[in-house]
C-alpha atoms as a PDB file:
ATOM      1  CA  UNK A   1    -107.402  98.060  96.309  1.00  0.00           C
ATOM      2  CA  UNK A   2    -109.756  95.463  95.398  1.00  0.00           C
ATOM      3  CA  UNK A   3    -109.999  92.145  97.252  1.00  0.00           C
ATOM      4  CA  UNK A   4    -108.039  89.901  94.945  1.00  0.00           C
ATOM      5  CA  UNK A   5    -104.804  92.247  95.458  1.00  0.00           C
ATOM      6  CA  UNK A   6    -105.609  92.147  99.467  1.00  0.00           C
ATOM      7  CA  UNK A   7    -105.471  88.612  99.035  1.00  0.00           C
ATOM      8  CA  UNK A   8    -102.452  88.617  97.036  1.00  0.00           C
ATOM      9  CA  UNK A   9    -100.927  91.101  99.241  1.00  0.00           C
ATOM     10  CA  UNK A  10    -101.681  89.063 102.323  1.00  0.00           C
ATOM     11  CA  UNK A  11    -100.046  85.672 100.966  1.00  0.00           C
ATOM     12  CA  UNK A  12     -96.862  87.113  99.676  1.00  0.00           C
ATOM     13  CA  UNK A  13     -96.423  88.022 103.565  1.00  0.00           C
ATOM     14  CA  UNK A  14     -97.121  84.631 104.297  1.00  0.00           C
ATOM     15  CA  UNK A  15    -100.840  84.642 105.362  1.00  0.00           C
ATOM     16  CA  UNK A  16    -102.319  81.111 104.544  1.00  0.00           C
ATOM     17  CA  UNK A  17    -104.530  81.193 101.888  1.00  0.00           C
ATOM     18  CA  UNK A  18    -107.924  80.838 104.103  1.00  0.00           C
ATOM     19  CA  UNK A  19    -107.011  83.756 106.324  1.00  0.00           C
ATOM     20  CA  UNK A  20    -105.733  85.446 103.579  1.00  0.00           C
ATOM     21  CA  UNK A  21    -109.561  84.936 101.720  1.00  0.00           C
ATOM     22  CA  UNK A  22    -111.165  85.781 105.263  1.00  0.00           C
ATOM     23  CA  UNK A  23    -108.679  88.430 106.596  1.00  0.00           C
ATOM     24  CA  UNK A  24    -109.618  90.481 102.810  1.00  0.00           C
ATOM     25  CA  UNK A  25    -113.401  89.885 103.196  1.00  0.00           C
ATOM     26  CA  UNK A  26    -113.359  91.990 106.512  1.00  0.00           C
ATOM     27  CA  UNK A  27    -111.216  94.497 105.058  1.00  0.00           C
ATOM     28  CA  UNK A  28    -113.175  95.301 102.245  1.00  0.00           C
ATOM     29  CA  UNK A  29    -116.353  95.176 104.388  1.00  0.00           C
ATOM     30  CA  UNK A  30    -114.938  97.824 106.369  1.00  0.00           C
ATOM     31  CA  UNK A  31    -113.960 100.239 103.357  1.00  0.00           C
ATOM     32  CA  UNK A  32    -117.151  99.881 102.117  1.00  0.00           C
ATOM     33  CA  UNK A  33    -118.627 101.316 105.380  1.00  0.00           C
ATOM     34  CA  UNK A  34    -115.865 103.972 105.589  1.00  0.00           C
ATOM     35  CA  UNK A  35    -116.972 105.504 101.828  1.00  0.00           C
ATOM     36  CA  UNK A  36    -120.560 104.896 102.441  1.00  0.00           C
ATOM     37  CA  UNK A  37    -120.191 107.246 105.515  1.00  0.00           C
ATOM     38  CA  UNK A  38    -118.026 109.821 103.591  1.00  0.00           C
ATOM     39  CA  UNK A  39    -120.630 109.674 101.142  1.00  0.00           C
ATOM     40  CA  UNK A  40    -123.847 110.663 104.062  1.00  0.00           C
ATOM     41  CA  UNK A  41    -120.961 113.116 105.734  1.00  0.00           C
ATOM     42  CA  UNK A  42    -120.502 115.123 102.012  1.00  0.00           C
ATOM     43  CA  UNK A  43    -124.602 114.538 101.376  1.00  0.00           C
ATOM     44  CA  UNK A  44    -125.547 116.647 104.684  1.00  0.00           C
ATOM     45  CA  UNK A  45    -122.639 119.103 104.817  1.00  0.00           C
ATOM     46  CA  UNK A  46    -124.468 121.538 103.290  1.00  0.00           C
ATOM     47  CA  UNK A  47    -123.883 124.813 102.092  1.00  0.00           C
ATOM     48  CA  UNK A  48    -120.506 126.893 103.532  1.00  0.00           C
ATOM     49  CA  UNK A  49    -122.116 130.099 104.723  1.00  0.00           C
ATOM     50  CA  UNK A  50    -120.003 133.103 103.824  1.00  0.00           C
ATOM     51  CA  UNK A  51    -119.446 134.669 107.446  1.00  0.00           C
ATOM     52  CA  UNK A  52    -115.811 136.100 107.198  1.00  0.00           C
ATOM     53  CA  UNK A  53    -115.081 139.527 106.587  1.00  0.00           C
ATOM     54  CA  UNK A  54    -111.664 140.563 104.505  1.00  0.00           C
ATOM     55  CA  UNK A  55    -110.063 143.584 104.494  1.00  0.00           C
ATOM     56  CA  UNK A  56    -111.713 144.963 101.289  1.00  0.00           C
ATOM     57  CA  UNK A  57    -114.553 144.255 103.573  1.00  0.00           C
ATOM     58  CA  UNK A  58    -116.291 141.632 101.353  1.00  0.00           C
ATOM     59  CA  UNK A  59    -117.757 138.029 103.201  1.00  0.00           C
ATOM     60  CA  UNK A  60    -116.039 135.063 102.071  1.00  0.00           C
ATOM     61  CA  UNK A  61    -115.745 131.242 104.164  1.00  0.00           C
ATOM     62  CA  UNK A  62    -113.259 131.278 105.823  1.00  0.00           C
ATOM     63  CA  UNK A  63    -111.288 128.313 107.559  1.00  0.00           C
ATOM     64  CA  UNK A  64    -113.340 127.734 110.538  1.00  0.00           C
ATOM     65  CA  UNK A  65    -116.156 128.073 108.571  1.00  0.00           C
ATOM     66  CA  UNK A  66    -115.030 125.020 106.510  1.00  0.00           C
ATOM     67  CA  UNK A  67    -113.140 122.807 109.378  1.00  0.00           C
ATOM     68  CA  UNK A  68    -116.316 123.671 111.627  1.00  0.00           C
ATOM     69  CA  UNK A  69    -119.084 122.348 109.705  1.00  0.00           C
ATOM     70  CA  UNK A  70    -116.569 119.227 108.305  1.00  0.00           C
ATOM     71  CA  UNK A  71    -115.768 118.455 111.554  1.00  0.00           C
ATOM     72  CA  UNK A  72    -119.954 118.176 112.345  1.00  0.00           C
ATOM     73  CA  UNK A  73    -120.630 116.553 109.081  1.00  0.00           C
ATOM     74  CA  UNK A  74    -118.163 113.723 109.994  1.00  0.00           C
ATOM     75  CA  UNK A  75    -118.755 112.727 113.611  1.00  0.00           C
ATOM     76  CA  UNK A  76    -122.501 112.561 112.277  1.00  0.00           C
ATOM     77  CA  UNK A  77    -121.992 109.949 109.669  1.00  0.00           C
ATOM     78  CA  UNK A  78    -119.457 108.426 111.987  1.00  0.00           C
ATOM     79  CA  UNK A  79    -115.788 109.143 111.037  1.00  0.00           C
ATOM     80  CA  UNK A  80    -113.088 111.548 112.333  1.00  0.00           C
ATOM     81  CA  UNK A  81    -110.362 113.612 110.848  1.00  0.00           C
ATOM     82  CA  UNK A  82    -107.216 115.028 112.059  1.00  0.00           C
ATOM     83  CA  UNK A  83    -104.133 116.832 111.657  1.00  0.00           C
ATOM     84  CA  UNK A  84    -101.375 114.075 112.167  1.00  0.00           C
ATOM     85  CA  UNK A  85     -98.300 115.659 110.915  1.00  0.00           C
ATOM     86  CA  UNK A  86     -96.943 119.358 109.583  1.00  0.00           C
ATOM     87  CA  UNK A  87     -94.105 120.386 107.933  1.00  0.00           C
ATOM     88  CA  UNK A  88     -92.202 123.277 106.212  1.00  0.00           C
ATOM     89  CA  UNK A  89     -90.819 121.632 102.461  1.00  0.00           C
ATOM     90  CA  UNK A  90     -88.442 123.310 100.799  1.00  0.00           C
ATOM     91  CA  UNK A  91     -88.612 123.326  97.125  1.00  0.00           C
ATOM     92  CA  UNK A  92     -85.296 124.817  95.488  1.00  0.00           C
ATOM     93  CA  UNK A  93     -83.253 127.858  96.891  1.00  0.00           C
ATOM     94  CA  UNK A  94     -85.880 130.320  97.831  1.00  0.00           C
ATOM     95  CA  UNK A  95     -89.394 128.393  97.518  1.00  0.00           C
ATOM     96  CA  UNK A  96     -90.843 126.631 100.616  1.00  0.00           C
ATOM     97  CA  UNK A  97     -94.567 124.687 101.067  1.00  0.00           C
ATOM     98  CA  UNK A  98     -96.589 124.235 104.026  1.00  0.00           C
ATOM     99  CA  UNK A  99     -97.616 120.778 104.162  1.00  0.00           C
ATOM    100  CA  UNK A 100     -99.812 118.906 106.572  1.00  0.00           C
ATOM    101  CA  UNK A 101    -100.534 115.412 106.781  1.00  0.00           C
ATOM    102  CA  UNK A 102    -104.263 114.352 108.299  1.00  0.00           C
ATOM    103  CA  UNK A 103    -105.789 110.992 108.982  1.00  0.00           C
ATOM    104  CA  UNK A 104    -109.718 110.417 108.272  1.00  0.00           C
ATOM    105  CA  UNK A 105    -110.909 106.918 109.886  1.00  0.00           C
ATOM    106  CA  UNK A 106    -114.436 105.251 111.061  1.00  0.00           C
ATOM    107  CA  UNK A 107    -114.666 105.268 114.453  1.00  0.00           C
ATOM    108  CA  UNK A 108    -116.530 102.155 114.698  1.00  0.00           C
ATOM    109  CA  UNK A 109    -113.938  99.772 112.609  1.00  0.00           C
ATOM    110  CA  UNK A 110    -110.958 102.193 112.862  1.00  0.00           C
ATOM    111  CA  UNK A 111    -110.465 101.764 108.884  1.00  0.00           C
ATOM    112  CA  UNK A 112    -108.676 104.840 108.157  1.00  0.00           C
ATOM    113  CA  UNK A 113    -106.946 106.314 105.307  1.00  0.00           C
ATOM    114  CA  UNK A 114    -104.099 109.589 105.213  1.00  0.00           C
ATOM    115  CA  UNK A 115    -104.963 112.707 103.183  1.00  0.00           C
ATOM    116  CA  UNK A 116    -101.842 115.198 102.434  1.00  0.00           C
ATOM    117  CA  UNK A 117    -101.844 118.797 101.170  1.00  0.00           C
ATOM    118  CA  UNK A 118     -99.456 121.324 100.773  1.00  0.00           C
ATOM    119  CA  UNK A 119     -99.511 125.056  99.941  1.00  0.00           C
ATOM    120  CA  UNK A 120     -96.754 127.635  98.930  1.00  0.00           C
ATOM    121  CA  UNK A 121     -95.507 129.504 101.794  1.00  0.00           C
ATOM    122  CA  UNK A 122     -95.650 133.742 101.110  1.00  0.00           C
ATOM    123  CA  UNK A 123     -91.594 134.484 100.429  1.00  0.00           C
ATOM    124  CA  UNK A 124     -92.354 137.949 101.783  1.00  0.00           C
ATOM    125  CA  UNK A 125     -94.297 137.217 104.359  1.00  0.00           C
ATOM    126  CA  UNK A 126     -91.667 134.455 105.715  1.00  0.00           C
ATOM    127  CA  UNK A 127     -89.192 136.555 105.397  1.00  0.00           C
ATOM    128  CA  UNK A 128     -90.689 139.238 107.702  1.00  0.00           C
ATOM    129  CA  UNK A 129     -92.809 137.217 109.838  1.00  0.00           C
ATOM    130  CA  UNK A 130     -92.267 133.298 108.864  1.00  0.00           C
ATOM    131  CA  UNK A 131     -94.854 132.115 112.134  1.00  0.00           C
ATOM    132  CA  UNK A 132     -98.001 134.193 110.658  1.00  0.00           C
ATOM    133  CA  UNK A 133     -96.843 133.245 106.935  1.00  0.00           C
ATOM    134  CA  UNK A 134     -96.865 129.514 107.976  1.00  0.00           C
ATOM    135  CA  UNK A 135    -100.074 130.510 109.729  1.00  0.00           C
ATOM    136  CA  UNK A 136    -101.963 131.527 107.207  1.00  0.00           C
ATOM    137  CA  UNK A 137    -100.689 128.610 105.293  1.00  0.00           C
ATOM    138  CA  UNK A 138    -101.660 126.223 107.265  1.00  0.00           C
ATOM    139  CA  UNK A 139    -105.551 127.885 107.236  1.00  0.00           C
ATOM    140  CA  UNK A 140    -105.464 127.849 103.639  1.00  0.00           C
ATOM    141  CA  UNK A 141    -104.213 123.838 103.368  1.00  0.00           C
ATOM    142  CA  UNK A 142    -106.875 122.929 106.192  1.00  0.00           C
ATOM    143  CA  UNK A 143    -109.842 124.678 104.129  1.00  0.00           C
ATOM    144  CA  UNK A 144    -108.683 122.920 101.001  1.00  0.00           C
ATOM    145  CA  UNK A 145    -107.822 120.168 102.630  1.00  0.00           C
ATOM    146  CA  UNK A 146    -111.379 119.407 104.115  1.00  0.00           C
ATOM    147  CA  UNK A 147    -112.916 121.339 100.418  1.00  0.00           C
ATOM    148  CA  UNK A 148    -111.354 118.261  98.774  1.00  0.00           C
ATOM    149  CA  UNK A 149    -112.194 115.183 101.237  1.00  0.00           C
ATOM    150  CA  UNK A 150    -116.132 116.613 101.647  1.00  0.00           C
ATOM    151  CA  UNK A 151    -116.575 118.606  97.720  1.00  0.00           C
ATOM    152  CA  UNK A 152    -117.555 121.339  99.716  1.00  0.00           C
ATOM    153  CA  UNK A 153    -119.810 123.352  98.312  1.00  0.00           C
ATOM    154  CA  UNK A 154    -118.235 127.110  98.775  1.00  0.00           C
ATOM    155  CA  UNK A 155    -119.614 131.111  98.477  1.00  0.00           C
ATOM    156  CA  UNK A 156    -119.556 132.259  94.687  1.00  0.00           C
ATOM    157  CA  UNK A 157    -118.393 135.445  96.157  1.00  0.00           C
ATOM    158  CA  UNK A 158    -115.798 133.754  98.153  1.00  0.00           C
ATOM    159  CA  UNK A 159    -112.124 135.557  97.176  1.00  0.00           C
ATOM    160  CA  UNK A 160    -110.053 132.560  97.156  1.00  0.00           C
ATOM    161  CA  UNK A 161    -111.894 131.659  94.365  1.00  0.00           C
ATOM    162  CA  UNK A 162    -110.032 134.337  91.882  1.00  0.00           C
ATOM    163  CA  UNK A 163    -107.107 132.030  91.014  1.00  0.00           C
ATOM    164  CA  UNK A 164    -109.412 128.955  90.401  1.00  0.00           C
ATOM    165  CA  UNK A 165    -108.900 127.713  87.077  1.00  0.00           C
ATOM    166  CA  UNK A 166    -112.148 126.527  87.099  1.00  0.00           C
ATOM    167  CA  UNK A 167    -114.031 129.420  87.823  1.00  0.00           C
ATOM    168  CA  UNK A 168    -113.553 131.597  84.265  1.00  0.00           C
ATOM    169  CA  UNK A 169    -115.164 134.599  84.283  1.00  0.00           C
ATOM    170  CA  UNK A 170    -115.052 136.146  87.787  1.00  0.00           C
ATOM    171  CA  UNK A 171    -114.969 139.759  87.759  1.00  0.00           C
ATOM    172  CA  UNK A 172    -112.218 140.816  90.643  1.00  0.00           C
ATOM    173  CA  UNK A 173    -113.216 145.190  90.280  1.00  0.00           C
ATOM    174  CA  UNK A 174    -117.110 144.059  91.829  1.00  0.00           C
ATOM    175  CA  UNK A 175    -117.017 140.441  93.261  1.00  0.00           C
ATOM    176  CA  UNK A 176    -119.613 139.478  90.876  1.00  0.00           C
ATOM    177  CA  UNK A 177    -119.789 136.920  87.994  1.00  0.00           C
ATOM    178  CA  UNK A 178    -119.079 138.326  84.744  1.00  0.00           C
ATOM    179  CA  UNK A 179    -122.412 137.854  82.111  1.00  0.00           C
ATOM    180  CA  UNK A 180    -121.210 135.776  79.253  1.00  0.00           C
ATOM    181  CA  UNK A 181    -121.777 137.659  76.103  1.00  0.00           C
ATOM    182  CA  UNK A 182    -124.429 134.879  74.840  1.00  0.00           C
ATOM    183  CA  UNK A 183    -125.967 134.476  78.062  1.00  0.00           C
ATOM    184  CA  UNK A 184    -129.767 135.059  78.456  1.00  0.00           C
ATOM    185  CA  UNK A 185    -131.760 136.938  80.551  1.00  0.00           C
ATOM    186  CA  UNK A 186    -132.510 134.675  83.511  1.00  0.00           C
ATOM    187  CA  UNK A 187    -135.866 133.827  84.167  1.00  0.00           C
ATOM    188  CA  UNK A 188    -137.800 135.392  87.032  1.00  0.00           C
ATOM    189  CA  UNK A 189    -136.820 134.147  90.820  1.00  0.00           C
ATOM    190  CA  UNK A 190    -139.097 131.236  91.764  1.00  0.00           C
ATOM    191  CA  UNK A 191    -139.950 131.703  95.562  1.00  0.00           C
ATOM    192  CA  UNK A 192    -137.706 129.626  97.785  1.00  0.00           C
ATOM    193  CA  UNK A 193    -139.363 127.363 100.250  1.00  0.00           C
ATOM    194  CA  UNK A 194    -138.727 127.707 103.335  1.00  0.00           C
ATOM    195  CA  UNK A 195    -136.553 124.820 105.081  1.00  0.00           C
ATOM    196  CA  UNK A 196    -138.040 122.660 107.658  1.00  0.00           C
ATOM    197  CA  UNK A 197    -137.461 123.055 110.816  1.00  0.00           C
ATOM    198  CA  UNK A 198    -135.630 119.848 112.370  1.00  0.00           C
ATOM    199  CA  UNK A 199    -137.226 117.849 114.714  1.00  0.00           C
ATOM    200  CA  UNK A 200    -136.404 117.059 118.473  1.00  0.00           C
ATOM    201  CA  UNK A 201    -135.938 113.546 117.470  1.00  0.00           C
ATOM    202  CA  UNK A 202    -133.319 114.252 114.232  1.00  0.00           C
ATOM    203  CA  UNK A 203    -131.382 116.734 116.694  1.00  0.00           C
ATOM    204  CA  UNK A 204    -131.107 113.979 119.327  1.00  0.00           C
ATOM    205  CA  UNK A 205    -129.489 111.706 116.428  1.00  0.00           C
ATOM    206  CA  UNK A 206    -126.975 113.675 115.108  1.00  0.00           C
ATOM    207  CA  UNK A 207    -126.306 114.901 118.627  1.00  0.00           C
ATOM    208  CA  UNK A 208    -125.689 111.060 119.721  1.00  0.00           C
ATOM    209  CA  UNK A 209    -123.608 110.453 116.862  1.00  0.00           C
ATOM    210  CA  UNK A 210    -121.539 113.621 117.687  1.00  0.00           C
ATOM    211  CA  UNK A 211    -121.172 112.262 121.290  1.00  0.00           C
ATOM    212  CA  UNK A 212    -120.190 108.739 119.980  1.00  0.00           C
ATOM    213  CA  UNK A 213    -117.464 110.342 117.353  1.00  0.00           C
ATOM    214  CA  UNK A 214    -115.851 112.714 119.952  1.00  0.00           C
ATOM    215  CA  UNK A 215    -115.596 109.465 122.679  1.00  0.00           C
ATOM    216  CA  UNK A 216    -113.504 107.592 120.160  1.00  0.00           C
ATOM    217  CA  UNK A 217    -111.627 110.601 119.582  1.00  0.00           C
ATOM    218  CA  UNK A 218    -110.744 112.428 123.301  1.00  0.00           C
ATOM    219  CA  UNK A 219    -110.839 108.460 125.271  1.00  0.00           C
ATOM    220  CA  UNK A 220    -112.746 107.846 128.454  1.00  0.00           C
ATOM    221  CA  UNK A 221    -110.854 109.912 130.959  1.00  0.00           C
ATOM    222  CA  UNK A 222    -111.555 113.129 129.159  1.00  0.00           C
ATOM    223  CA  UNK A 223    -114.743 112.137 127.836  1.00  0.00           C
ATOM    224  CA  UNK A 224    -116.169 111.581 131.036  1.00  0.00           C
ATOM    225  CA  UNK A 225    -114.775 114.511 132.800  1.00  0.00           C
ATOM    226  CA  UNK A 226    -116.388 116.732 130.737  1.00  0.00           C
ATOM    227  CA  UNK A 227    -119.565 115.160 130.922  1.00  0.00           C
ATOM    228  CA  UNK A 228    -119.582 115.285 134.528  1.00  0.00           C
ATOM    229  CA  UNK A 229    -119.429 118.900 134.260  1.00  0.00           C
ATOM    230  CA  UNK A 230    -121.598 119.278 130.839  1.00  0.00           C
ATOM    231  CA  UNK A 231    -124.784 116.912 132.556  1.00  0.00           C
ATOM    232  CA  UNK A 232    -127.191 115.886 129.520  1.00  0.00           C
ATOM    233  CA  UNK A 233    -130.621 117.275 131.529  1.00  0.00           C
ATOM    234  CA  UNK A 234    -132.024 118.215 128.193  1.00  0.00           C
ATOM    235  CA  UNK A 235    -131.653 117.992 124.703  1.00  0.00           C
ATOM    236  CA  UNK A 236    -129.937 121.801 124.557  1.00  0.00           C
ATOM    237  CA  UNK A 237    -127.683 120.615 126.876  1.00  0.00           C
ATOM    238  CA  UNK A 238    -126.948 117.214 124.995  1.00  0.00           C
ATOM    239  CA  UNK A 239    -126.037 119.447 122.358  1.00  0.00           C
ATOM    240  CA  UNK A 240    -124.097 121.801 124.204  1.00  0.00           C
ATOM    241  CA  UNK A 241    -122.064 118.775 125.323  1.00  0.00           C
ATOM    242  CA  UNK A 242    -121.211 118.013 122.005  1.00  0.00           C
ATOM    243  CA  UNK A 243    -120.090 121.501 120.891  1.00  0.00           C
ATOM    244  CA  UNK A 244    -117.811 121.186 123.749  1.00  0.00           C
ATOM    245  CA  UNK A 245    -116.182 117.912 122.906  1.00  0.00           C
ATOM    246  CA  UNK A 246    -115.887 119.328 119.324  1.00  0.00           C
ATOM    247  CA  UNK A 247    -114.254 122.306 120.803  1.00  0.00           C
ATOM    248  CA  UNK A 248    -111.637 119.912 122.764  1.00  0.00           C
ATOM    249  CA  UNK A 249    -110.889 117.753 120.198  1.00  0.00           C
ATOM    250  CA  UNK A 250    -110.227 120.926 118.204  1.00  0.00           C
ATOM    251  CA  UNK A 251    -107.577 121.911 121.240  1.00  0.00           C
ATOM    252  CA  UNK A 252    -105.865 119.140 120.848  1.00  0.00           C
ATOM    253  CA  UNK A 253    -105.012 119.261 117.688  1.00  0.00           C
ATOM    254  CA  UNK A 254    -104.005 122.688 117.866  1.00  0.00           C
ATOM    255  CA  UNK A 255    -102.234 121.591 120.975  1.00  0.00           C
ATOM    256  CA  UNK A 256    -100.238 119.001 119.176  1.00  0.00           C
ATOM    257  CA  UNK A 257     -98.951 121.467 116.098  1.00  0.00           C
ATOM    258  CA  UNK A 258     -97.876 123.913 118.995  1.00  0.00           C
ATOM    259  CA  UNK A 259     -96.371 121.309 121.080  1.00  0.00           C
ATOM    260  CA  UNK A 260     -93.862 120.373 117.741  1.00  0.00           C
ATOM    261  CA  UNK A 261     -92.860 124.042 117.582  1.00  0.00           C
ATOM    262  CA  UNK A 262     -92.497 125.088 121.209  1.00  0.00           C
ATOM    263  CA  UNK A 263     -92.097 122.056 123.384  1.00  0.00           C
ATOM    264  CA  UNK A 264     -94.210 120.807 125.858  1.00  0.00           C
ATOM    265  CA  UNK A 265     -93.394 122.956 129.028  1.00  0.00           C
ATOM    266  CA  UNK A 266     -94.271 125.647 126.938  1.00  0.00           C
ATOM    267  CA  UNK A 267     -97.135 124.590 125.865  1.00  0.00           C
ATOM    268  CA  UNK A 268     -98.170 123.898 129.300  1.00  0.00           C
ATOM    269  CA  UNK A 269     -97.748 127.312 130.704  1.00  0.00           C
ATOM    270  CA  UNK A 270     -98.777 128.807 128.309  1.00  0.00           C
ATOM    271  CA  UNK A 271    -102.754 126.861 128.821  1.00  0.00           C
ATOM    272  CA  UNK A 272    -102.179 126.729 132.739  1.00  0.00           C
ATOM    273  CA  UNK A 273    -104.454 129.693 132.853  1.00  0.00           C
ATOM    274  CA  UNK A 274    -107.127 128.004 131.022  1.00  0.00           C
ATOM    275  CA  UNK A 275    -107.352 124.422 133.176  1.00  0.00           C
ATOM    276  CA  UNK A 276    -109.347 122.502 133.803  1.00  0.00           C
ATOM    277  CA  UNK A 277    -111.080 121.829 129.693  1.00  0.00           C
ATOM    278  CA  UNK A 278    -114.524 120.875 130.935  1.00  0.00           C
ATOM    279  CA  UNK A 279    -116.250 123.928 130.148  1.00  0.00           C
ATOM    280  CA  UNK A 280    -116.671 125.613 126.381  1.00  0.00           C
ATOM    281  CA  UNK A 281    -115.402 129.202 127.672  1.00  0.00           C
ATOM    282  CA  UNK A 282    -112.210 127.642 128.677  1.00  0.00           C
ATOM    283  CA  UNK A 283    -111.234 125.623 125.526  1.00  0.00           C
ATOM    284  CA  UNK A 284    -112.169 128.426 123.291  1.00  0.00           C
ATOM    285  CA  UNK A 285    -110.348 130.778 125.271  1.00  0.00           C
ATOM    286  CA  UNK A 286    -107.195 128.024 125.273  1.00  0.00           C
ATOM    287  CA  UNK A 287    -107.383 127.728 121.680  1.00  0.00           C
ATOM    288  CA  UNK A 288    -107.209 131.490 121.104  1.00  0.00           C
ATOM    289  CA  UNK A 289    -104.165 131.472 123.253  1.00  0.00           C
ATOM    290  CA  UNK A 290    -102.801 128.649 121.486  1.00  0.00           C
ATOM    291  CA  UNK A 291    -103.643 130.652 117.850  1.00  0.00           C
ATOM    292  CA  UNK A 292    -101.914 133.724 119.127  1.00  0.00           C
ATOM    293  CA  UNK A 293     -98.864 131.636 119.934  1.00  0.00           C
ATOM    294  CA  UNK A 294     -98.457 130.220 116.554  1.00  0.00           C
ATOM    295  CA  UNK A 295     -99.115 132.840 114.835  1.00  0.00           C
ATOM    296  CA  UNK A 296     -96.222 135.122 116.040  1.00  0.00           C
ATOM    297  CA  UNK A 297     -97.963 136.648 119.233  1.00  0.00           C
ATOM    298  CA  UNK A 298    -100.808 138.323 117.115  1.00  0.00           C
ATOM    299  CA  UNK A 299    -104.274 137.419 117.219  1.00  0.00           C
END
């Protein structure tokens, strides 16, 4: 929306024509900043490292591979993004979608804007297990989900990439890229350089910006009880601090799709054993619990 049809938009609800003019100049001042920080957060994403093993035994990126490194790229450039809603759609008789409904906004102006994907749900699987089909549905929406917002870069082995329409020519019998029959030899590999390291000073950055991101996110209260307990002495422990508010943000998330299903008191118990979600080894092990839950008892 450009700022003419703010404008526009603005007087028809009966804005006066100055605030309307001012009201729009902020507005678009603040989108601006929100793409121009999508933009840095899909520039230093980087590569999705293939670190999940499937059954066939081949190493494809898997979910957390994808939500993890999002979820970095974003508080670094200075937005967030969540899962606000979920829901089962049915689609006919017999056919059902996972859908989830997230929310990506700059924490500094709080412009934000909804993203929504949905994936068929397994028939088979929901009919024999409908918590781990909707399970691995909801995996599948996140990683596309965040593939889309970012343009994330992903494996060439990766499996999911099979059904891809645009990725013609993928041999399934060896996980490798079928030779067109035109295609030349390619030319000898040029030595890679080696990456450089990064400094103390661009680790402290992106660590800050983590720290600021995850503030906006959890509020004060939480914020500051876990850095009571996650003291910034150094700058391994400033980011240590951060991979632990990533971690709880990432809780509550998980904690708000499980408190929909199973109800609060549930929900409760069920981390009681976990409390209090200072420290990393608690929130991952919460999580896990929480993962277990939703997906049918099975880890």
């Amino acid at each position: 929306m450009n700022t003419i049809r703010i404008i526009e938009r603005l007087m028809s609800a009966g804005f006066d024509p100055k605030d309307a003019v001012a009201a729009a100049i902020v507005q678009m001042r603040h989108k601006a900043q929100f793409f121009s920080k999508l933009r840095e957060a899909q520039q230093n994403l980087g590569r999705i490292i293939k670190d999940t093993r499937d059954q066939r035994g081949r190493n494809y990126a898997g979910v957390d591979q994808f939500v993890g490194k999002a979820q970095r790229a974003l508080n670094e450039a200075g937005l967030t993004l969540f899962e606000h809603e979920t829901a089962v759609v049915a689609k006919g008789e017999k056919e059902r979608h996972w859908q989830i409904e997230c929310v990506i906004g700059d924490t500094q102006t709080g412009y934000s804007l909804p993203l929504r994907y949905e994936v068929p749900i397994n028939p088979q699987a929901w009919s024999k297990e409908p918590e781990k089909a909707v399970g691995s549905a909801d995996s599948y929406a996140l990683k596309y989900l965040t593939r889309g917002a970012l343009f994330a870069e992903r494996s060439e082995h990766d499996p999911d990439r099979h059904d891809d329409p645009d990725h013609a020519g993928y041999d399934r019998s060896n996980d490798k890229p079928r030779a067109k029959p035109n295609d030349k030899p390619s030319p000898a590999a040029t030595k890679k350089k080696t990456p450089k390291k990064p400094t103390a000073q661009s680790r402290k950055k992106a660590a800050q910006a983590r720290l600021k991101g995850a503030s906006s996110h959890l509020g004060k209260e939480i914020y500051d009880g876990i850095l009571a307990e996650n003291p910034m002495s150094s700058l391994e422990a400033m980011e240590t601090l951060a991979d632990v508010l990533d971690a709880r943000i990432r809780l509550e998330q998980i904690k708000a799709t499980a408190t929909k299903r199973f109800g609060e008191d549930q929900v409760n118990g069920w981390l009681e054993l976990f409390r209090p979600f200072t420290q990393q080894t608690n929130i991952v092990d919460a999580i896990k619990a929480l993962a277990t839950e939703l997906n049918g008892g099975k880890e």
